[in-house]
Structure formats: C-alpha cells, structure tokens
PDB file of N, CA and C in Angstrom:
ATOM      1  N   UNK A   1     115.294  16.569 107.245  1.00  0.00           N
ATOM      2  CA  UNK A   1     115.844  16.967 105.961  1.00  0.00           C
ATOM      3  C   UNK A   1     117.074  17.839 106.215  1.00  0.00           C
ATOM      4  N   UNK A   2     118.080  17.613 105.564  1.00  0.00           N
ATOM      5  CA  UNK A   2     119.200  18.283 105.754  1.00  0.00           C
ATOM      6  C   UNK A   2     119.246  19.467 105.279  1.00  0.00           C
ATOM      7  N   UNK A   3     119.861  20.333 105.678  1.00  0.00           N
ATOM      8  CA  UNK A   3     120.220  22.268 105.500  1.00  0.00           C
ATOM      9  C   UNK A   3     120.992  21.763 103.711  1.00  0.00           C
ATOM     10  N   UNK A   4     120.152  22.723 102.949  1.00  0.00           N
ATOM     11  CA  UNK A   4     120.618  22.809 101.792  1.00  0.00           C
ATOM     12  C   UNK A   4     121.955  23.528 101.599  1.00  0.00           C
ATOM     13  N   UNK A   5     122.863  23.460 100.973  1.00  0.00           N
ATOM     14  CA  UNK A   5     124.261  24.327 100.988  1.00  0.00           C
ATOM     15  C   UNK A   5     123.447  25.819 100.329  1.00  0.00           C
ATOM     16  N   UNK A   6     124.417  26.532 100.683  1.00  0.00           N
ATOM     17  CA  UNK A   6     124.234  28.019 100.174  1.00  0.00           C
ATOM     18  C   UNK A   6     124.282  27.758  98.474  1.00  0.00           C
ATOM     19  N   UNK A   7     123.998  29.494  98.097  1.00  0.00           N
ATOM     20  CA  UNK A   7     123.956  29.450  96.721  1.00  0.00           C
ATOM     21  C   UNK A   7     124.545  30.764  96.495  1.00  0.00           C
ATOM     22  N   UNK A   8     126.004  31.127  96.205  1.00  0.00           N
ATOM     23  CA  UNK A   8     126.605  32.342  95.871  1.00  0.00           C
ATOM     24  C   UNK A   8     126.481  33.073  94.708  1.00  0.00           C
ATOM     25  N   UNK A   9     125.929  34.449  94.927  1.00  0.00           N
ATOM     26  CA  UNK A   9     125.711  35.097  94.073  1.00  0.00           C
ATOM     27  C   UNK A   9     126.487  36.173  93.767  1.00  0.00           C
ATOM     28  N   UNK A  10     126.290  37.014  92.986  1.00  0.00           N
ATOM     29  CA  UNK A  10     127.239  38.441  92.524  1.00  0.00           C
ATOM     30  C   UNK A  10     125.619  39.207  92.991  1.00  0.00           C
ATOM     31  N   UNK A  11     125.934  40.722  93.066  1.00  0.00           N
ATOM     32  CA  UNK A  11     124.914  41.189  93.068  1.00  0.00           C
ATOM     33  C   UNK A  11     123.842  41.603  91.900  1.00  0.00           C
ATOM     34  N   UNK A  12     124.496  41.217  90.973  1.00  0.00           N
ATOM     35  CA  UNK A  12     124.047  41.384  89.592  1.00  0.00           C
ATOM     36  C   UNK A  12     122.973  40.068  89.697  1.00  0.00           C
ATOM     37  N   UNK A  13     123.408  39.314  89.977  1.00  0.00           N
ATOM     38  CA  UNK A  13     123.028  37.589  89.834  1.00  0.00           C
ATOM     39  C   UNK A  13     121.361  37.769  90.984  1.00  0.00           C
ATOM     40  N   UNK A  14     121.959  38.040  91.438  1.00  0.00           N
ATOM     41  CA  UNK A  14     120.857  38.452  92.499  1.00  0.00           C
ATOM     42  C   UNK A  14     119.367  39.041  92.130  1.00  0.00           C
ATOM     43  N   UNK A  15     119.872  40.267  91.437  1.00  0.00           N
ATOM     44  CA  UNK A  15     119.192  40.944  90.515  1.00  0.00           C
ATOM     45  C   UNK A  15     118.058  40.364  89.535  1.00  0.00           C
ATOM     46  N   UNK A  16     119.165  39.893  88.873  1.00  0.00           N
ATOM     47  CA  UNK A  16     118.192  38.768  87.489  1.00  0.00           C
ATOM     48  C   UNK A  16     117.264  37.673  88.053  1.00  0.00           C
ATOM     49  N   UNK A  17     117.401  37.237  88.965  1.00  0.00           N
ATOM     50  CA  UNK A  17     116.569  36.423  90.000  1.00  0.00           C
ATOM     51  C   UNK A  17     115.480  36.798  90.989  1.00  0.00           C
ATOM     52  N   UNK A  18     115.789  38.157  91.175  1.00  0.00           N
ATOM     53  CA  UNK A  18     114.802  38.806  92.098  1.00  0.00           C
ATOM     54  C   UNK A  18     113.674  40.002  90.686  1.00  0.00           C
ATOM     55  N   UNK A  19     114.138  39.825  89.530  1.00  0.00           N
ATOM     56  CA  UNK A  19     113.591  40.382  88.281  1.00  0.00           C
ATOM     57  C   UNK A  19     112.248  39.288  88.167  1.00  0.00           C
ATOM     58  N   UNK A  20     113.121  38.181  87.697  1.00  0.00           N
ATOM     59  CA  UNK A  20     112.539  36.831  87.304  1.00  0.00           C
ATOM     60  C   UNK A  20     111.298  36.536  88.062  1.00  0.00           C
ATOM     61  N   UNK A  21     111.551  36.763  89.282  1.00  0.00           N
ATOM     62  CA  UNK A  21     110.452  36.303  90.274  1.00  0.00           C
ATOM     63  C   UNK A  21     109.559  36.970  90.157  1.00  0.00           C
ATOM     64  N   UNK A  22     109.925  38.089  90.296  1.00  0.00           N
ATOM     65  CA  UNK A  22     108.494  39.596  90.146  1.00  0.00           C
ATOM     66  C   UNK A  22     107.991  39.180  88.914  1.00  0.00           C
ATOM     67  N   UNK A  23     108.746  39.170  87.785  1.00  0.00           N
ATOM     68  CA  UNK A  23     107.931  38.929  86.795  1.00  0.00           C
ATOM     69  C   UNK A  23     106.953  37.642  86.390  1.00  0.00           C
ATOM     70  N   UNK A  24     107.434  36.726  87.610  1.00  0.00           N
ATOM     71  CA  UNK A  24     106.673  35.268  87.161  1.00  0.00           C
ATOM     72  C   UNK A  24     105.532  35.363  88.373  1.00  0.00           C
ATOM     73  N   UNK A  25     105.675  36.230  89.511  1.00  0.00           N
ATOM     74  CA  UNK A  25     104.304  36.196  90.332  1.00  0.00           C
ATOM     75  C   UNK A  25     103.464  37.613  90.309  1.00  0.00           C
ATOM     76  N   UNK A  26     104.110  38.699  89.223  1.00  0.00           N
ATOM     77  CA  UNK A  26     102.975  39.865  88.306  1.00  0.00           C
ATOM     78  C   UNK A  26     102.550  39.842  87.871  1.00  0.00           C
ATOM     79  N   UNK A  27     103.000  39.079  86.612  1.00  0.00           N
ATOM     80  CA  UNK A  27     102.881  39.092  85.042  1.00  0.00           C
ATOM     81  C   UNK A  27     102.119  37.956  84.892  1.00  0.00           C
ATOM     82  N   UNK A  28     103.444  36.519  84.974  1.00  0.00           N
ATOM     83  CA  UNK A  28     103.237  35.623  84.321  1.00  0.00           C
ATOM     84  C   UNK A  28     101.504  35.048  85.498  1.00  0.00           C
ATOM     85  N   UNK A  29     101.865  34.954  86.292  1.00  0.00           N
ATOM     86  CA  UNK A  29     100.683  34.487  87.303  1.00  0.00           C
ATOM     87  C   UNK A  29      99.334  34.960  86.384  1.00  0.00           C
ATOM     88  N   UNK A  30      99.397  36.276  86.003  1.00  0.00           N
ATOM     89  CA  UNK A  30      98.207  36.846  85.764  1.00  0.00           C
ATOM     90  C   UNK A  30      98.037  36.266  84.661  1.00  0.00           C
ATOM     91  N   UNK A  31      98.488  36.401  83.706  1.00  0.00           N
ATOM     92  CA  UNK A  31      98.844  35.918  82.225  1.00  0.00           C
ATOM     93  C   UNK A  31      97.876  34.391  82.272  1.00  0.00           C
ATOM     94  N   UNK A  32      98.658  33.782  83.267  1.00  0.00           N
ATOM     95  CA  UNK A  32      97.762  32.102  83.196  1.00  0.00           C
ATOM     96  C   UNK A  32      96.489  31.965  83.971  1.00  0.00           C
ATOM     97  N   UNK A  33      96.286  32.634  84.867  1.00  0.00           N
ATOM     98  CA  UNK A  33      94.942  32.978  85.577  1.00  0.00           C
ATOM     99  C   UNK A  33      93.807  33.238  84.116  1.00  0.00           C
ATOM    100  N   UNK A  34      94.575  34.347  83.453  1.00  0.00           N
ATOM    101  CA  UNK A  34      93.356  34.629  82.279  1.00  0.00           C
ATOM    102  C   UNK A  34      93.282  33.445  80.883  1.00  0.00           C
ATOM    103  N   UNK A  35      94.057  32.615  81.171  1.00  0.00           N
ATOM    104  CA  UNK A  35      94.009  31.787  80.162  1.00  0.00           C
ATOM    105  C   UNK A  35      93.687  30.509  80.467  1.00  0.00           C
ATOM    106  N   UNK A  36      93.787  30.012  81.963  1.00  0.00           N
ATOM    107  CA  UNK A  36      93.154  29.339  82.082  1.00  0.00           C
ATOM    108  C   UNK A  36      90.800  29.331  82.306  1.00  0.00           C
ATOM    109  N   UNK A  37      91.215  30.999  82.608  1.00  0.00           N
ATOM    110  CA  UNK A  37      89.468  31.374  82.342  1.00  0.00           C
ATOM    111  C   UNK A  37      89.192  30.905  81.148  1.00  0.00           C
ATOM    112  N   UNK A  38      89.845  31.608  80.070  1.00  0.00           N
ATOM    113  CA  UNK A  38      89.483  31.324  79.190  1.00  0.00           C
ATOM    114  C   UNK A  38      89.097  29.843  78.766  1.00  0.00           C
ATOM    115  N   UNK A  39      89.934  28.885  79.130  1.00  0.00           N
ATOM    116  CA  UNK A  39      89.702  27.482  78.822  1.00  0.00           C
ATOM    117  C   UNK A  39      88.643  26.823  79.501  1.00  0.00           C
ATOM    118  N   UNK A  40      88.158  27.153  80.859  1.00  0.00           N
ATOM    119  CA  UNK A  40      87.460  27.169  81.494  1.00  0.00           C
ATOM    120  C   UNK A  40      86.047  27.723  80.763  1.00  0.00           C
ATOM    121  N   UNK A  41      86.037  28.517  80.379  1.00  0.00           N
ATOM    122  CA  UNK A  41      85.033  28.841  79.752  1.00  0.00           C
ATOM    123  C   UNK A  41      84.172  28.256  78.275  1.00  0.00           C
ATOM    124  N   UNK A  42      85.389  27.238  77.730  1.00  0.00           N
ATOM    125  CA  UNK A  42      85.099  26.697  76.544  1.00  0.00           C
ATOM    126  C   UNK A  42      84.206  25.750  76.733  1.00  0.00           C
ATOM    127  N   UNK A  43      83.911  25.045  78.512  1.00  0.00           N
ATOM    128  CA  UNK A  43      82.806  24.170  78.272  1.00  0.00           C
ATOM    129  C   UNK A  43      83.737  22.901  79.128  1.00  0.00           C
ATOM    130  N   UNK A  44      83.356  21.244  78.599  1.00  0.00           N
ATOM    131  CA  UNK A  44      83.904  20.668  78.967  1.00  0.00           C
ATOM    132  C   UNK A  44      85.210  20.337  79.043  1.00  0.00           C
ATOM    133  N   UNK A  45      85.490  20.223  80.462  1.00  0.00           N
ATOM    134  CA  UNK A  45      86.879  19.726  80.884  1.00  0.00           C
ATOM    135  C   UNK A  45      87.511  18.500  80.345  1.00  0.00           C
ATOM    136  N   UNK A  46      86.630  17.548  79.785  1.00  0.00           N
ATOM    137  CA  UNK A  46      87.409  15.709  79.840  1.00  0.00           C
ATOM    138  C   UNK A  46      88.254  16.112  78.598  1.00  0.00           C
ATOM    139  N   UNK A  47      87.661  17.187  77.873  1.00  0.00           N
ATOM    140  CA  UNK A  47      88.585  17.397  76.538  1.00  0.00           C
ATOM    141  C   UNK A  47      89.257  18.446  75.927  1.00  0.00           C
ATOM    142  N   UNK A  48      89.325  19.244  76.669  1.00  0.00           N
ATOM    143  CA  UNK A  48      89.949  20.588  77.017  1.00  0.00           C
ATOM    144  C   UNK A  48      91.343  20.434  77.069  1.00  0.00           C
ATOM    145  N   UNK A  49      91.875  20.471  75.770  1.00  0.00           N
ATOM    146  CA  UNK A  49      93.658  20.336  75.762  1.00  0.00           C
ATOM    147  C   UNK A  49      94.137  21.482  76.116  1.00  0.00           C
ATOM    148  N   UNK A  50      92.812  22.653  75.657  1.00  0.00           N
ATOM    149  CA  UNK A  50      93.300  24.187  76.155  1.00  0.00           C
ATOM    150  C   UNK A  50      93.973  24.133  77.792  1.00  0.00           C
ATOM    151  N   UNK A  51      92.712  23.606  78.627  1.00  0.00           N
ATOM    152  CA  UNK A  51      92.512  23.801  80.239  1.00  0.00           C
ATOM    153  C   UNK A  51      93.755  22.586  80.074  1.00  0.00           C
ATOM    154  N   UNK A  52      94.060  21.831  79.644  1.00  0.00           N
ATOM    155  CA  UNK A  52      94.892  20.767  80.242  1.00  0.00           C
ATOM    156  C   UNK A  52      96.381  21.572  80.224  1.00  0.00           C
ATOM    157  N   UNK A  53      96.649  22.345  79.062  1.00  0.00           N
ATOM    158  CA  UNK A  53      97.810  22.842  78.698  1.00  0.00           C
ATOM    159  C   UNK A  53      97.886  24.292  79.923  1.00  0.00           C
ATOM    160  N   UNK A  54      96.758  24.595  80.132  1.00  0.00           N
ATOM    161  CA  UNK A  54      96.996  26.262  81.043  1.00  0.00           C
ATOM    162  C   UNK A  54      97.242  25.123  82.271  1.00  0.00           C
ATOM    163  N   UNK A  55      96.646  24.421  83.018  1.00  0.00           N
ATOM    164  CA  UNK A  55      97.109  23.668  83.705  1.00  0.00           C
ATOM    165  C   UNK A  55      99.059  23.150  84.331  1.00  0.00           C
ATOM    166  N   UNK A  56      99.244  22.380  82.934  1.00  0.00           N
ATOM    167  CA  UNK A  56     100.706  22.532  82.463  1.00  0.00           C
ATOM    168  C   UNK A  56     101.457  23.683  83.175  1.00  0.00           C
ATOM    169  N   UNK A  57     100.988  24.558  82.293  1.00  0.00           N
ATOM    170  CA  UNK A  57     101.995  26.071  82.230  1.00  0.00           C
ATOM    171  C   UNK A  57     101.970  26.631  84.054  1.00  0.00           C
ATOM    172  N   UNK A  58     100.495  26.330  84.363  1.00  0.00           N
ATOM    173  CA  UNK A  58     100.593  27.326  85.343  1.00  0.00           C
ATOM    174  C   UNK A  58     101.318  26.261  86.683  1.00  0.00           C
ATOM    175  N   UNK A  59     101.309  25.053  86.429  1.00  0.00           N
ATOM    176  CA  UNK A  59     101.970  24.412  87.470  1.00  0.00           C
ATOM    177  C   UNK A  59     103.680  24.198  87.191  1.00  0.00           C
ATOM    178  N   UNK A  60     104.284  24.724  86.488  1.00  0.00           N
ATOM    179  CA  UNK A  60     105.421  24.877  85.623  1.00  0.00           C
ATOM    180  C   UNK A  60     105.851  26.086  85.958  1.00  0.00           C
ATOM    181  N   UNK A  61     105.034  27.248  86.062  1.00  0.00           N
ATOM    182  CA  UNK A  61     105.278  28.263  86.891  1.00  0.00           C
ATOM    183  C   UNK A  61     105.120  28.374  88.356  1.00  0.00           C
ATOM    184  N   UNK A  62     104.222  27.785  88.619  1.00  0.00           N
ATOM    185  CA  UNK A  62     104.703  27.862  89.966  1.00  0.00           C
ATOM    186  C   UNK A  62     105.719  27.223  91.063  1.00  0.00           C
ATOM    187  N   UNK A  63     106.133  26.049  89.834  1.00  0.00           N
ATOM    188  CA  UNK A  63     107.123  25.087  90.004  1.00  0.00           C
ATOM    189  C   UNK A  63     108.913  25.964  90.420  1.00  0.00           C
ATOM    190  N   UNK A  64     108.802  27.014  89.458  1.00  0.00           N
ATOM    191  CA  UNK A  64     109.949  28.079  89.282  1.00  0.00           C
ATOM    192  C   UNK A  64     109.719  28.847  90.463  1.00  0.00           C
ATOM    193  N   UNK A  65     108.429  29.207  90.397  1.00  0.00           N
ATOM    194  CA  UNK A  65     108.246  30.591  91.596  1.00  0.00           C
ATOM    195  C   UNK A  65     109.085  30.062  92.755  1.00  0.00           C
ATOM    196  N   UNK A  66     108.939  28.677  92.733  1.00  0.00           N
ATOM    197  CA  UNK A  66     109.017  27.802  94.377  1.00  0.00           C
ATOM    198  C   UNK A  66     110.625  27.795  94.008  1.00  0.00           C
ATOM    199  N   UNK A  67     111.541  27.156  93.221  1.00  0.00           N
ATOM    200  CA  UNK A  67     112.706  27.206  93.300  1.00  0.00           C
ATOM    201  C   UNK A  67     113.000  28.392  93.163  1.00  0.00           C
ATOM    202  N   UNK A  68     112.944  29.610  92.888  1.00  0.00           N
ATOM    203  CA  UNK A  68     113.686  30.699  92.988  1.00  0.00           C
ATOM    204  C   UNK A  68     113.473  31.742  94.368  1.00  0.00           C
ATOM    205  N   UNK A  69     112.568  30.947  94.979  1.00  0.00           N
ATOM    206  CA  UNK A  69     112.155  31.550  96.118  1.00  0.00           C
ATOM    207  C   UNK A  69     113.215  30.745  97.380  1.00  0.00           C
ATOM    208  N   UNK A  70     113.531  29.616  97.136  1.00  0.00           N
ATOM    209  CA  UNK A  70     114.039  28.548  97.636  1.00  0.00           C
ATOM    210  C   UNK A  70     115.763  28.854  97.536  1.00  0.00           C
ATOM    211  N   UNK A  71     116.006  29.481  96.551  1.00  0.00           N
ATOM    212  CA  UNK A  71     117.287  30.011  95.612  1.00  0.00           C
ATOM    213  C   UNK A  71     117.496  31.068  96.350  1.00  0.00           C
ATOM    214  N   UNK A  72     116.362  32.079  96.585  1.00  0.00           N
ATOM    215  CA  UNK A  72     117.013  33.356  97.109  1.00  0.00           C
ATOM    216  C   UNK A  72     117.119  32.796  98.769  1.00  0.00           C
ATOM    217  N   UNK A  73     116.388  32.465  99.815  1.00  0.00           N
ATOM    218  CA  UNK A  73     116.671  31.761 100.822  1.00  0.00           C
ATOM    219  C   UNK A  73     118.235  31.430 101.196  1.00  0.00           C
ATOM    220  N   UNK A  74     118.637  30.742 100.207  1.00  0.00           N
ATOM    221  CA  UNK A  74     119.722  30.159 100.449  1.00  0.00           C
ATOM    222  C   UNK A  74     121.193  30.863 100.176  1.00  0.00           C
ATOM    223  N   UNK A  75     120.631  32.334  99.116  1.00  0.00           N
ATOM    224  CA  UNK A  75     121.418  33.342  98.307  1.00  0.00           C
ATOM    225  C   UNK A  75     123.225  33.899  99.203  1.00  0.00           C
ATOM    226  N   UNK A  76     123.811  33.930  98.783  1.00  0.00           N
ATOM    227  CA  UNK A  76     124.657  34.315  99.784  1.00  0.00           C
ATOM    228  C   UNK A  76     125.307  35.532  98.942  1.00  0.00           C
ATOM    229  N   UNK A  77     125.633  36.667  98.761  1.00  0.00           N
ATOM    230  CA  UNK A  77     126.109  37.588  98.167  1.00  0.00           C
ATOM    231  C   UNK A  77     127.691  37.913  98.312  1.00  0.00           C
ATOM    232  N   UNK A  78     128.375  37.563  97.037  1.00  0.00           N
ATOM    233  CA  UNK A  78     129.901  37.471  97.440  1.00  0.00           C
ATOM    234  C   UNK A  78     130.090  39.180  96.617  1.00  0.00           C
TER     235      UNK A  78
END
C-alpha cells in the first residue's frame, strides 16, 4: 500500500481535530456504550431497530475515530 500524502495543518486546525477526537473517544464512545445497553436490554435482537440503530451510530463513530487518527498521523503543521 502506498505512503498516503501528508495533510497540512495550521495549528488551530490541529486543535479542532485533536478536540474532536477526545470528544468522540470520552464522550461520544461512552454515550453509545450506554445506549446500546440500553437496547440490549429491551429483549430481542431480530427486531431491535433501537440495537440496530446504536449499532449504526457506534460503528459511524468509530469509523471517524479511525480517520482522524489516520489524519493526525499524516498531520504536518505549517
């Protein structure tokens, strides 16, 4: 697999990205952990749009966690 090109940032830019992240593996992580209990707890799974939707969300977040982690890696600070 080829070396991804850099990704130039300001240090501000940097910032809002290294915010983002904390807040999506503090917050938001926790946030869907308890909501997918919750759905979990309603009983069966085959029909659980709740569990299907925390599902969704939480693989949607971790989808981000992974590119912005991937983002800062590559970060170059001009």
């Amino acid at each position: 697999m080829a070396e991804r090109p850099p990704v130039y940032l300001t240090p501000k830019g940097l910032q809002g990205i290294k915010d983002e992240l904390k807040h999506l593996t503090e917050v938001k992580r926790q946030e869907l952990s308890e909501y997918m209990g919750a759905a979990l707890a309603d009983g069966d799974l085959r029909e659980s749009a709740a569990y299907d939707e925390a599902r969704l969300l939480q693989s949607a977040n971790e989808a981000r966690i992974a590119d912005l982690e991937e983002l800062l890696h590559r970060a170059v600070i001009i």
